[in-house]
C-alpha atoms as a PDB file:
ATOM      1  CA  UNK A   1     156.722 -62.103 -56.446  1.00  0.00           C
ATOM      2  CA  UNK A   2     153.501 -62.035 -54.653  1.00  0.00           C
ATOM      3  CA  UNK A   3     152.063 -64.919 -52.736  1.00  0.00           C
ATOM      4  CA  UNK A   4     149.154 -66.422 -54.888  1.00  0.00           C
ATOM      5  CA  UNK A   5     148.083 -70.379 -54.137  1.00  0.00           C
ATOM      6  CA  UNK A   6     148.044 -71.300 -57.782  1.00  0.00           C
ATOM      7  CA  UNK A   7     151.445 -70.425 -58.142  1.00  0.00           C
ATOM      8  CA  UNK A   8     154.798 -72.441 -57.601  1.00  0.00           C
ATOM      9  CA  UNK A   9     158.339 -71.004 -57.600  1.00  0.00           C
ATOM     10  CA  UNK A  10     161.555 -72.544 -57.737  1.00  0.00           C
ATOM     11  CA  UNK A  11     163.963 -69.843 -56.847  1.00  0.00           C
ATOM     12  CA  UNK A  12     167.411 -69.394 -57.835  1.00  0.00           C
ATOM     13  CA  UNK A  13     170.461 -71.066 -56.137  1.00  0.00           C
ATOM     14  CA  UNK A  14     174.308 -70.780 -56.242  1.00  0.00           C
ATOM     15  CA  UNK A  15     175.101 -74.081 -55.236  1.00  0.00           C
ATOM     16  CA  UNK A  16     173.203 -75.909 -52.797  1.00  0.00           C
ATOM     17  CA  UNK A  17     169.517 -77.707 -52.613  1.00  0.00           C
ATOM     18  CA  UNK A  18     167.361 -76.125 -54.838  1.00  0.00           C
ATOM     19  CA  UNK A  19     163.521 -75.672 -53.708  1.00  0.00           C
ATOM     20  CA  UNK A  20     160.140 -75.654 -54.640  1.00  0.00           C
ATOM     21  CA  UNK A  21     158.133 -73.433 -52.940  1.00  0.00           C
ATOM     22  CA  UNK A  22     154.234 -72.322 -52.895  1.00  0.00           C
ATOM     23  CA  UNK A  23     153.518 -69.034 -51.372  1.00  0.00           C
ATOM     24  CA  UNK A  24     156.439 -68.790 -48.399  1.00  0.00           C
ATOM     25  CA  UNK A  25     156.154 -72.366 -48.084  1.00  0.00           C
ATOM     26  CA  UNK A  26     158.840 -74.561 -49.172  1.00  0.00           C
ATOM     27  CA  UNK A  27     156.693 -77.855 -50.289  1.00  0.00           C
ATOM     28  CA  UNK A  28     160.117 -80.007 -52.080  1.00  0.00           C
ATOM     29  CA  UNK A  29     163.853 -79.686 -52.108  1.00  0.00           C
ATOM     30  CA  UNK A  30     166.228 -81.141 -55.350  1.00  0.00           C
ATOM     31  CA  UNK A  31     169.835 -81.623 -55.585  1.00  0.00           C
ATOM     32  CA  UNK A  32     169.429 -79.880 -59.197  1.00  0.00           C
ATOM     33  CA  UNK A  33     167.547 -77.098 -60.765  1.00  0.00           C
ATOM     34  CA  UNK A  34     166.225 -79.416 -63.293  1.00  0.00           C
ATOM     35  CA  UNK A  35     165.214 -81.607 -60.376  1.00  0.00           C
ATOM     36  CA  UNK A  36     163.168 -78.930 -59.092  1.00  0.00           C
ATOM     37  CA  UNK A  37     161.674 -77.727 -62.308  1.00  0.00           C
ATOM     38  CA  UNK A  38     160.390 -81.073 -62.610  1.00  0.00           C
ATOM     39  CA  UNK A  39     159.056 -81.587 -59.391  1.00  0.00           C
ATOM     40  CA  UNK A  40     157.249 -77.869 -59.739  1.00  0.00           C
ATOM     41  CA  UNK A  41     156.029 -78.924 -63.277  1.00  0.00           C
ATOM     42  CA  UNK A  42     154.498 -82.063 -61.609  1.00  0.00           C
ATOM     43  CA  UNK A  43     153.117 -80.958 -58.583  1.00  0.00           C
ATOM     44  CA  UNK A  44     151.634 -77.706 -61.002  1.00  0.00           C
ATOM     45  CA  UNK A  45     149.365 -80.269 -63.108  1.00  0.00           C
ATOM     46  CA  UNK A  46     148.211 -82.142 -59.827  1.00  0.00           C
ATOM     47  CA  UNK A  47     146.801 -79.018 -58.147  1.00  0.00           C
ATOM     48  CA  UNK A  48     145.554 -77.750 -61.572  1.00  0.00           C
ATOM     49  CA  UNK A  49     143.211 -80.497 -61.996  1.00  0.00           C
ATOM     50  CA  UNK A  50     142.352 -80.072 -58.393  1.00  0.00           C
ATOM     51  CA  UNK A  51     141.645 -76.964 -57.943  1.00  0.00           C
ATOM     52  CA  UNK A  52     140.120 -76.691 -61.543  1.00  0.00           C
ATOM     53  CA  UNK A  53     142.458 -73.371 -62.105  1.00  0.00           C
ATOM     54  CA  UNK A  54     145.342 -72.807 -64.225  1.00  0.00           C
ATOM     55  CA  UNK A  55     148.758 -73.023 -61.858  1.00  0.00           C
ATOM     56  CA  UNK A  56     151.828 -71.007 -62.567  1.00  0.00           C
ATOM     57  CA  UNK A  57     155.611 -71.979 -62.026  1.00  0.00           C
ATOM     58  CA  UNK A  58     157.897 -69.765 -61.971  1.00  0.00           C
ATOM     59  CA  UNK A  59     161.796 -70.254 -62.383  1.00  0.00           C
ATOM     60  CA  UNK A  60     164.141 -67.739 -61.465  1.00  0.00           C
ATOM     61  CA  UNK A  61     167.737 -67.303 -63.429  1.00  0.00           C
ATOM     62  CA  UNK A  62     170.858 -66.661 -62.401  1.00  0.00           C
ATOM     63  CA  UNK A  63     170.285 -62.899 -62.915  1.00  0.00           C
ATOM     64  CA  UNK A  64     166.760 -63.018 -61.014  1.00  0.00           C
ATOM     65  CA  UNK A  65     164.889 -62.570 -63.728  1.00  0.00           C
ATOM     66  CA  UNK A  66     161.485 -64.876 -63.296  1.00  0.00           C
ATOM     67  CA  UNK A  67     160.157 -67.037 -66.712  1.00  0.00           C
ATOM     68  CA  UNK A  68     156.724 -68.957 -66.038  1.00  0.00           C
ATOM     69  CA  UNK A  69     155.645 -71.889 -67.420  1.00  0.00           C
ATOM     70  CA  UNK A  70     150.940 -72.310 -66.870  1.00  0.00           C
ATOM     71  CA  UNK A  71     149.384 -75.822 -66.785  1.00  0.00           C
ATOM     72  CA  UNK A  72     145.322 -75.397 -66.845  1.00  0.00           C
END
């Protein structure tokens, strides 16, 4: 995925912490995926109504396949 700053990804992770990054910048780390997601989905509306711009997250799966979720 390219590096965009209105974009957030958590990637993928068999076992271990699972992150929240922005750009190549891991900004949070989560015991759980659904940890992460939620700390992405948070952090997404924050900078949204900051930066007046819609933010992306993007999840990755298990077979690196990427879904996103947009907050404006």
């Amino acid at each position: 995925m390219t590096p965009d700053p209105s974009q957030l990804f958590v990637p993928y992770v068999a076992g271990g912490h699972w992150v929240v990054r922005r750009s190549r910048v891991v900004i949070s780390t989560h015991g759980t995926r659904d940890e992460a997601i939620l700390a992405a989905k948070e952090r997404a509306r924050d900078l949204a109504s900051r930066m007046d711009d819609p933010m992306r997250v993007h999840v990755q799966d298990e077979h690196g396949a990427w879904d996103e979720i947009s907050w404006r």
